[in-house]
PDB file of N, CA and C in Angstrom:
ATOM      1  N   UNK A   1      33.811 -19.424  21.584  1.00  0.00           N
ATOM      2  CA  UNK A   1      33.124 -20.572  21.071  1.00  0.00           C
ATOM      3  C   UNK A   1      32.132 -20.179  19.986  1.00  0.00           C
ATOM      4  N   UNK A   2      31.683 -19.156  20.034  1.00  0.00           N
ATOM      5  CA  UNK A   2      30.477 -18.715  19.153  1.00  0.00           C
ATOM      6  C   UNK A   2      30.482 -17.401  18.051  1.00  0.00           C
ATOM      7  N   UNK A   3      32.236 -17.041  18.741  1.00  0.00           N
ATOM      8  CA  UNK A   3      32.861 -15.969  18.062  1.00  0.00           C
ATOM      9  C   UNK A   3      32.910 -16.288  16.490  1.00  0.00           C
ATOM     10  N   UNK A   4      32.687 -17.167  15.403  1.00  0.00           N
ATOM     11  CA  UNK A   4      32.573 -16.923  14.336  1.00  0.00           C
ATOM     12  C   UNK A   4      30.853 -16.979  13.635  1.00  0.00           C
ATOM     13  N   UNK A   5      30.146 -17.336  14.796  1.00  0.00           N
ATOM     14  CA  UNK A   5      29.231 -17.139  14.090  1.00  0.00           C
ATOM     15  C   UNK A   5      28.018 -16.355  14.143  1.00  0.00           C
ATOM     16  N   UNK A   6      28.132 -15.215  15.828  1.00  0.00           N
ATOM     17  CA  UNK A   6      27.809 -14.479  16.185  1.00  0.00           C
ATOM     18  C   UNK A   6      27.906 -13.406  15.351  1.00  0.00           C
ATOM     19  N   UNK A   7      29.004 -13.120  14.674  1.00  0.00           N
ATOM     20  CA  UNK A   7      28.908 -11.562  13.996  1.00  0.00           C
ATOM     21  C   UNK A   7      27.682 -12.448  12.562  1.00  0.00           C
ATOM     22  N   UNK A   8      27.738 -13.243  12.117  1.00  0.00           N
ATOM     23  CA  UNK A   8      26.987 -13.684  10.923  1.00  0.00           C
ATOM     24  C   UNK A   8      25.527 -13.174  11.070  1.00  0.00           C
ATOM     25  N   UNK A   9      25.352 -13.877  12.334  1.00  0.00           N
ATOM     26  CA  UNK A   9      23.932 -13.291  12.821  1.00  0.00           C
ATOM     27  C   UNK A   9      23.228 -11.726  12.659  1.00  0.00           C
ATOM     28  N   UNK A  10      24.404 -11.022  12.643  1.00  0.00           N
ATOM     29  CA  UNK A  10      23.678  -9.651  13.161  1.00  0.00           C
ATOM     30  C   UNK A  10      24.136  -8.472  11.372  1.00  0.00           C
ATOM     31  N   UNK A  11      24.723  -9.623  10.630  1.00  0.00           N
ATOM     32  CA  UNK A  11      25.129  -9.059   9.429  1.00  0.00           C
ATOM     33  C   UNK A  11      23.799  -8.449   8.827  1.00  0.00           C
ATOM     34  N   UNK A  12      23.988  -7.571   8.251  1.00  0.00           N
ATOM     35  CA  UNK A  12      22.752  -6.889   7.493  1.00  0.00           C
ATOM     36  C   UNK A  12      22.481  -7.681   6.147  1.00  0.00           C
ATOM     37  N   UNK A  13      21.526  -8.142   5.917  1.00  0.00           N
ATOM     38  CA  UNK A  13      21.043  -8.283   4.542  1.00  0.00           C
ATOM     39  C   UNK A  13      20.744  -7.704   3.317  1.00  0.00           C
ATOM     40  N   UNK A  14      21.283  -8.237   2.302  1.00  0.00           N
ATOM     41  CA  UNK A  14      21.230  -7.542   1.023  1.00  0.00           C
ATOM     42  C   UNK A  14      19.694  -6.985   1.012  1.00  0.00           C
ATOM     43  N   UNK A  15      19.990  -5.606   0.424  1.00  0.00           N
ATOM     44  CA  UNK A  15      18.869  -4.937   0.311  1.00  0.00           C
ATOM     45  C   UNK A  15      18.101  -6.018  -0.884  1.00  0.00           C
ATOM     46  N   UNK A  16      16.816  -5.828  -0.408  1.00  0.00           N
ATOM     47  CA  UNK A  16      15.744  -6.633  -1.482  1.00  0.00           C
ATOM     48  C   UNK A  16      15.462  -5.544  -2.526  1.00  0.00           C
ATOM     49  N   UNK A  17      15.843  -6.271  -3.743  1.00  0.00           N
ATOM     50  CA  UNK A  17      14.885  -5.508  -4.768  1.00  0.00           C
ATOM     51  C   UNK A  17      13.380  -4.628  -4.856  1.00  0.00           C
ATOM     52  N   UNK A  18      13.224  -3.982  -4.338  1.00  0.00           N
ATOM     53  CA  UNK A  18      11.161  -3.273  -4.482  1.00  0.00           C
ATOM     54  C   UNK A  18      11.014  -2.929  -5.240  1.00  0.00           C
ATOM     55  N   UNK A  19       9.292  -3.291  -5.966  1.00  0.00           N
ATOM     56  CA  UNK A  19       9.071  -3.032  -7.227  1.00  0.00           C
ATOM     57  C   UNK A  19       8.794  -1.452  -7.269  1.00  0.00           C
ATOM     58  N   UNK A  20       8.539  -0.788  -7.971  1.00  0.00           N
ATOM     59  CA  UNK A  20       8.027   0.726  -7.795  1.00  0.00           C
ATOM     60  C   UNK A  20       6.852   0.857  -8.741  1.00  0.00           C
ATOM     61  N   UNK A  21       6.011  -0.613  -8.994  1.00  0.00           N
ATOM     62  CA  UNK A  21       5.087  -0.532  -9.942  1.00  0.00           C
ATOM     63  C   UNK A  21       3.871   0.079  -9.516  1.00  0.00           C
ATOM     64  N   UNK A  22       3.026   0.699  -9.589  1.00  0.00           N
ATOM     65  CA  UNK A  22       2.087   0.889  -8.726  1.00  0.00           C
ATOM     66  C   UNK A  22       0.898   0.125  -9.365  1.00  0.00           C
ATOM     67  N   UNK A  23      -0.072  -0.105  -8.207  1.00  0.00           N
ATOM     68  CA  UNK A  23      -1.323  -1.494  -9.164  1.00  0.00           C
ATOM     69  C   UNK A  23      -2.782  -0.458  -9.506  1.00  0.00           C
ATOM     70  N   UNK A  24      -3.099  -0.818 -10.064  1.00  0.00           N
ATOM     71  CA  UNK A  24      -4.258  -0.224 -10.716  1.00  0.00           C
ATOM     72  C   UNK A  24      -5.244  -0.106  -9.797  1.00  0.00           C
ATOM     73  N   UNK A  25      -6.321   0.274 -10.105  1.00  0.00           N
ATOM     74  CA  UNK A  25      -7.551   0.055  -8.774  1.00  0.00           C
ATOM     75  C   UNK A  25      -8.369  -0.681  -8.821  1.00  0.00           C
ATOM     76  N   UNK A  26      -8.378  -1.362 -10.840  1.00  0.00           N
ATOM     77  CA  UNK A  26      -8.924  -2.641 -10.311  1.00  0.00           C
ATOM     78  C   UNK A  26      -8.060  -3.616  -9.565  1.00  0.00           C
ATOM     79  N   UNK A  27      -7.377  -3.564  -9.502  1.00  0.00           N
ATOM     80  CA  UNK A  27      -6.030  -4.669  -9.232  1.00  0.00           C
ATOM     81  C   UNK A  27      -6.327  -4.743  -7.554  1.00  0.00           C
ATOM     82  N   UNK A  28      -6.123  -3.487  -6.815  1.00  0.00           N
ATOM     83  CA  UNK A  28      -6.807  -3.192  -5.443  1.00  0.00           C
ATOM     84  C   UNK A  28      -7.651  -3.831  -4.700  1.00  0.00           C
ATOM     85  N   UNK A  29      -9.071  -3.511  -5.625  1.00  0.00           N
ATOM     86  CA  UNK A  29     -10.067  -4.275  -5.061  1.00  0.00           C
ATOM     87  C   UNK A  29     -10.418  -5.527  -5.761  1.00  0.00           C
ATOM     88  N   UNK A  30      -9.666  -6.035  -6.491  1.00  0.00           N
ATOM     89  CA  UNK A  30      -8.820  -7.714  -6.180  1.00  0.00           C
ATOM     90  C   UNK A  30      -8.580  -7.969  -5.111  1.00  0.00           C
ATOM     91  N   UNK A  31      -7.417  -7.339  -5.022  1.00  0.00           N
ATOM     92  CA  UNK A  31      -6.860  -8.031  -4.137  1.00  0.00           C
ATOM     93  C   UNK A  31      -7.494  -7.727  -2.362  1.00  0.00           C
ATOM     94  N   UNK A  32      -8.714  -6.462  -2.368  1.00  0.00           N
ATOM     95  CA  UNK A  32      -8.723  -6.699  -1.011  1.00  0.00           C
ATOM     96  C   UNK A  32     -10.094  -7.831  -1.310  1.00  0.00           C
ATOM     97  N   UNK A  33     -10.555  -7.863  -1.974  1.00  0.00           N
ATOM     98  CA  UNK A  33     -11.673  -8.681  -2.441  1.00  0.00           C
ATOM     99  C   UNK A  33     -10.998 -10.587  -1.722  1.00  0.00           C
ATOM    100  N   UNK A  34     -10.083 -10.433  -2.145  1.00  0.00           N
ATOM    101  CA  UNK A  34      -9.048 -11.879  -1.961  1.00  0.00           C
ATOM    102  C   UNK A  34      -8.965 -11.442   0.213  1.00  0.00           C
ATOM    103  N   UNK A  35      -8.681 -10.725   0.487  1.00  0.00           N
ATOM    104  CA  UNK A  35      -8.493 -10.563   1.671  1.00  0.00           C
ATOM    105  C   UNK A  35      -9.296 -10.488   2.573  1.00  0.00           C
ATOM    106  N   UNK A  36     -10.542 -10.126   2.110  1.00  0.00           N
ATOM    107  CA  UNK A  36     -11.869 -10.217   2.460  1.00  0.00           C
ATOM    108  C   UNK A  36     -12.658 -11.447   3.045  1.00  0.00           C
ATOM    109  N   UNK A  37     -12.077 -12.265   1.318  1.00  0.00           N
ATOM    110  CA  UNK A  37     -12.736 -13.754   1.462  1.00  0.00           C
ATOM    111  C   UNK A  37     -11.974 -14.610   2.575  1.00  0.00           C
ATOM    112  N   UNK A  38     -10.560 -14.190   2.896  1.00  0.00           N
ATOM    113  CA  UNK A  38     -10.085 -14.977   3.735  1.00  0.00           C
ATOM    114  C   UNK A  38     -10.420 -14.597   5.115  1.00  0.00           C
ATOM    115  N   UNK A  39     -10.468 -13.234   5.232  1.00  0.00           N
ATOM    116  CA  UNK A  39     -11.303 -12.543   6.854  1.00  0.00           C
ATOM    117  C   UNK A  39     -12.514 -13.438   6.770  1.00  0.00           C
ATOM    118  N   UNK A  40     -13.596 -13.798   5.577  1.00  0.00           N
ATOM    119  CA  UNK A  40     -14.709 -14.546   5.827  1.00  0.00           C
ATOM    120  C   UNK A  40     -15.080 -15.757   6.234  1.00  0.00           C
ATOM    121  N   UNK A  41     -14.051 -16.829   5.397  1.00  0.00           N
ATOM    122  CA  UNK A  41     -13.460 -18.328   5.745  1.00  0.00           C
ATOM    123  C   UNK A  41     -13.345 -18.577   7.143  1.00  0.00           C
ATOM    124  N   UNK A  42     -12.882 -17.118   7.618  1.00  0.00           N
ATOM    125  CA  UNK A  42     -12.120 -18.182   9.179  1.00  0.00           C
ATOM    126  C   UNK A  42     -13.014 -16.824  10.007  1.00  0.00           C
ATOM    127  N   UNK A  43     -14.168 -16.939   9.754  1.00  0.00           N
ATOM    128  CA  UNK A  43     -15.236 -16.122  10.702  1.00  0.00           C
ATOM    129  C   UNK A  43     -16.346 -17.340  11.313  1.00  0.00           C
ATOM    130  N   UNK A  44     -15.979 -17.240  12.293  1.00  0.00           N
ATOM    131  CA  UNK A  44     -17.029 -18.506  12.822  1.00  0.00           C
ATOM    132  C   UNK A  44     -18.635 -18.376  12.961  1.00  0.00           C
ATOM    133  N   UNK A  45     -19.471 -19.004  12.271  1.00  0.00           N
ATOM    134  CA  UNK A  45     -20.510 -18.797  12.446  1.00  0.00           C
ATOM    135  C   UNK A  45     -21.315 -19.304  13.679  1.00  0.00           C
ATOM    136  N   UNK A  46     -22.319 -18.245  14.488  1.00  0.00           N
ATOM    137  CA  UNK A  46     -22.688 -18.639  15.777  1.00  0.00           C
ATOM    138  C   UNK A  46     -23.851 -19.521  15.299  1.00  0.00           C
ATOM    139  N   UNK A  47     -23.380 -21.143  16.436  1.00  0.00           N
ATOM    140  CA  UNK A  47     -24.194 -22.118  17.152  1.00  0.00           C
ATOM    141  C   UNK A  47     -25.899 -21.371  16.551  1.00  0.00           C
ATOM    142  N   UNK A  48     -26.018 -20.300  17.604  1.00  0.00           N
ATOM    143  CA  UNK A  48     -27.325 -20.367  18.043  1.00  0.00           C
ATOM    144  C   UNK A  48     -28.184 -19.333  16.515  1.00  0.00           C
ATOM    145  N   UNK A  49     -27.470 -19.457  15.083  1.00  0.00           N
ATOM    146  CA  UNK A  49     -28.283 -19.526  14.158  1.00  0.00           C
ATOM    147  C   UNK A  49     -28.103 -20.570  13.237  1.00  0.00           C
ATOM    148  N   UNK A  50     -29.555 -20.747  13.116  1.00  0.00           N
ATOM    149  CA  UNK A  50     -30.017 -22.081  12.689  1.00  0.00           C
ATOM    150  C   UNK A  50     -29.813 -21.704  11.000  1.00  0.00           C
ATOM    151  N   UNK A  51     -29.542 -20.574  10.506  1.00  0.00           N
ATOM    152  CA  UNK A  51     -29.167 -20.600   8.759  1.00  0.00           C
ATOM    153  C   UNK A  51     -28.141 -20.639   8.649  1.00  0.00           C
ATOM    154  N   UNK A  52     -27.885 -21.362   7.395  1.00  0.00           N
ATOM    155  CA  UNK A  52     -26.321 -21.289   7.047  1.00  0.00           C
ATOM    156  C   UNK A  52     -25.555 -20.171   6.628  1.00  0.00           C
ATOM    157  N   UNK A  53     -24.184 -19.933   6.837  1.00  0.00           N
ATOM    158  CA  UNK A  53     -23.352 -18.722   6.763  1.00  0.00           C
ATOM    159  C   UNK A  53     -23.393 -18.613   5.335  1.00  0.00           C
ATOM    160  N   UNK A  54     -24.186 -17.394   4.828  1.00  0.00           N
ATOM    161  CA  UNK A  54     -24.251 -16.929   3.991  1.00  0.00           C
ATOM    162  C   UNK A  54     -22.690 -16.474   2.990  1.00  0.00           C
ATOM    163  N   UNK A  55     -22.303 -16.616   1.552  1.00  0.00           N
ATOM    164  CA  UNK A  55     -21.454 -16.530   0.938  1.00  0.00           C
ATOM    165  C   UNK A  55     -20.863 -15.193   1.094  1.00  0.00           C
ATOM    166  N   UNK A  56     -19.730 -14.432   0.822  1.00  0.00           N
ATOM    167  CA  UNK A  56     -18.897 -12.922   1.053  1.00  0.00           C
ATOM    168  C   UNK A  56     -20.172 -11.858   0.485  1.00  0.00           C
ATOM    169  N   UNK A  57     -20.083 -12.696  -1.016  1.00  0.00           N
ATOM    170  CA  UNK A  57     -20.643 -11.942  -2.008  1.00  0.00           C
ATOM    171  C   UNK A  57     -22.495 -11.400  -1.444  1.00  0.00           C
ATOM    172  N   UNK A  58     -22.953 -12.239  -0.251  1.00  0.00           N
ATOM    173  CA  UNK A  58     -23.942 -11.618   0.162  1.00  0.00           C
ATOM    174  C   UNK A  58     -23.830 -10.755   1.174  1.00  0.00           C
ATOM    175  N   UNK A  59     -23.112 -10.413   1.597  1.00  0.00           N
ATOM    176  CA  UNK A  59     -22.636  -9.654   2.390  1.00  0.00           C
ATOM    177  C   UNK A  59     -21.905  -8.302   2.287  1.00  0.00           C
ATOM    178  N   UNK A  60     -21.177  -8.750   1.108  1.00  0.00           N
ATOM    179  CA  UNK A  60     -20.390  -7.438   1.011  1.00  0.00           C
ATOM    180  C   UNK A  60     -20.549  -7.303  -0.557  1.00  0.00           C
ATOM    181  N   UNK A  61     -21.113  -5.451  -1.130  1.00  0.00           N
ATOM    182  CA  UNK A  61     -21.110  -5.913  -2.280  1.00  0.00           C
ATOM    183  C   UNK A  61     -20.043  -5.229  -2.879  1.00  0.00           C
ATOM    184  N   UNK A  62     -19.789  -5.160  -4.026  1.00  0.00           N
ATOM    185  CA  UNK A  62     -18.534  -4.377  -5.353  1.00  0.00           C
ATOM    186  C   UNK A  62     -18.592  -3.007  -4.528  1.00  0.00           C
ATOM    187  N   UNK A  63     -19.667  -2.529  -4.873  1.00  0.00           N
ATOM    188  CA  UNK A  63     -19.490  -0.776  -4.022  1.00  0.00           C
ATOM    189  C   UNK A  63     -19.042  -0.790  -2.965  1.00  0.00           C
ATOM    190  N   UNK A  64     -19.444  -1.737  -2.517  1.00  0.00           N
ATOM    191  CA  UNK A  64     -18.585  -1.288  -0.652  1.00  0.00           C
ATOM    192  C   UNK A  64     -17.152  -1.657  -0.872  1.00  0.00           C
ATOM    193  N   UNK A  65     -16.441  -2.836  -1.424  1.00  0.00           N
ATOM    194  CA  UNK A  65     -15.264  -3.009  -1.658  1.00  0.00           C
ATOM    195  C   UNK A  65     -14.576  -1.953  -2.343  1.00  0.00           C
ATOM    196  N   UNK A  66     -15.104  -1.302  -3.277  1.00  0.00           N
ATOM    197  CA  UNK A  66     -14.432  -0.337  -3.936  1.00  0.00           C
ATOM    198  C   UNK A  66     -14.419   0.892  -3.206  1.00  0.00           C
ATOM    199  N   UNK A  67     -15.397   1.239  -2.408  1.00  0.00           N
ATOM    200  CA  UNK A  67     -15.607   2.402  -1.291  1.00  0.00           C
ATOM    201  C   UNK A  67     -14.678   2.222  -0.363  1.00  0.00           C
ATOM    202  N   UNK A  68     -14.127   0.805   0.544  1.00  0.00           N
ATOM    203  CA  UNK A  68     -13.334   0.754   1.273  1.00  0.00           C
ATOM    204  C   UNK A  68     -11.728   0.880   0.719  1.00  0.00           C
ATOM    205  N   UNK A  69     -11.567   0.887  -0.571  1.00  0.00           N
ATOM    206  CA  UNK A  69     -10.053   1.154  -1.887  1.00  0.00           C
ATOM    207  C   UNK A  69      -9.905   1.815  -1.251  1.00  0.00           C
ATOM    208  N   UNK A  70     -11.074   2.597  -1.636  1.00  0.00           N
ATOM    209  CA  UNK A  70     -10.839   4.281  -1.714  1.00  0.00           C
ATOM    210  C   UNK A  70     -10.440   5.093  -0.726  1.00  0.00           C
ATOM    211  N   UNK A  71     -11.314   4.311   0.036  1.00  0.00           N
ATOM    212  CA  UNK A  71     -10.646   4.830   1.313  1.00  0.00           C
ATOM    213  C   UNK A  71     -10.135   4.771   2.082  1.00  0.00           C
ATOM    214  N   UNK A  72      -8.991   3.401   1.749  1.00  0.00           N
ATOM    215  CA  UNK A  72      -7.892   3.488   2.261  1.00  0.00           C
ATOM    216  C   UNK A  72      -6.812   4.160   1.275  1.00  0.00           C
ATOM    217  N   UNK A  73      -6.713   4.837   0.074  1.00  0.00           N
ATOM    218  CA  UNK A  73      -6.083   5.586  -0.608  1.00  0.00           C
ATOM    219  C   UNK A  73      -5.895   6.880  -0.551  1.00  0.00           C
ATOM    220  N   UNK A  74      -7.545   7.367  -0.165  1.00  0.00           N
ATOM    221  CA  UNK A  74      -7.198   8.584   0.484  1.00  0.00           C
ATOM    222  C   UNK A  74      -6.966   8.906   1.622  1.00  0.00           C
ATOM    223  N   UNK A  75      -7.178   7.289   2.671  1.00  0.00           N
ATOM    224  CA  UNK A  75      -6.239   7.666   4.045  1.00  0.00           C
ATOM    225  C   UNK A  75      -4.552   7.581   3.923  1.00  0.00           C
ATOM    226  N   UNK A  76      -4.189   6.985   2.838  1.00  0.00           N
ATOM    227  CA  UNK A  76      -2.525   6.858   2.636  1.00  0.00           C
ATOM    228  C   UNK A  76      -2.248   8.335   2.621  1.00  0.00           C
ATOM    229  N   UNK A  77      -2.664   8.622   1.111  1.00  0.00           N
ATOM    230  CA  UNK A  77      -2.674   9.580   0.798  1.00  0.00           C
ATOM    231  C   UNK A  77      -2.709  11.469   1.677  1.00  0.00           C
ATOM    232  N   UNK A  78      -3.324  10.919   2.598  1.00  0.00           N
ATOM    233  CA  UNK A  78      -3.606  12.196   3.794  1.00  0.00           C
ATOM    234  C   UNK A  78      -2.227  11.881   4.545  1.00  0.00           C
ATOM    235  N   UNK A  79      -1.824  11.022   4.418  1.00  0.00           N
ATOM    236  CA  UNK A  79      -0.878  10.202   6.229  1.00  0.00           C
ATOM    237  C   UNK A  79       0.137  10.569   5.264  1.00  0.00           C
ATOM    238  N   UNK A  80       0.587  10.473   3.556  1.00  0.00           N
ATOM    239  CA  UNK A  80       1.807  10.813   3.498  1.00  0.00           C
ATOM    240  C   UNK A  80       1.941  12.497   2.842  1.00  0.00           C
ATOM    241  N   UNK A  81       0.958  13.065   2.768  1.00  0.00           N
ATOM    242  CA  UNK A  81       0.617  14.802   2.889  1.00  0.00           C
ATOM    243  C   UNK A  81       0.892  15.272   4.293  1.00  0.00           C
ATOM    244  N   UNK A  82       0.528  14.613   5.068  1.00  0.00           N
ATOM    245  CA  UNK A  82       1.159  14.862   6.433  1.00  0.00           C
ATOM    246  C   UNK A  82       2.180  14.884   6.638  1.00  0.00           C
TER     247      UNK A  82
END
């Protein structure tokens, strides 16, 4: 009953194209900058303070974003030297 569409299921998919571009480091801390703000959005601010949730940008500044690049580049970087 299911014999024609069972093998469909388990067919392998065309390999996807991957880019091999690599992004710059400003491009990086763009984009974790972008990933950041969305970890911040959906951080709930507690009831029991009475100030309002302060913006990313007070919180986190350029150096620390660019410090955390970095160092997840030179943790890649170690993990594929390994």
């Amino acid at each position: 009953m299911l014999g024609g569409t069972l093998p469909a299921l388990f067919r392998p998919e065309a390999p996807a194209k991957v880019s091999q571009r690599t992004l710059t480091f400003a491009e990086r801390v763009a984009y974790q900058r972008a990933i950041e703000e969305v970890y911040w959005r959906h951080r709930i601010w507690p009831k029991q303070r009475p100030d309002p949730k302060p913006s990313l940008d007070a919180v986190i500044s350029q150096a620390q974003l660019e410090k955390k690049v970095e160092d997840h580049l030179l943790n890649s970087q170690a993990l594929e030297d390994y």
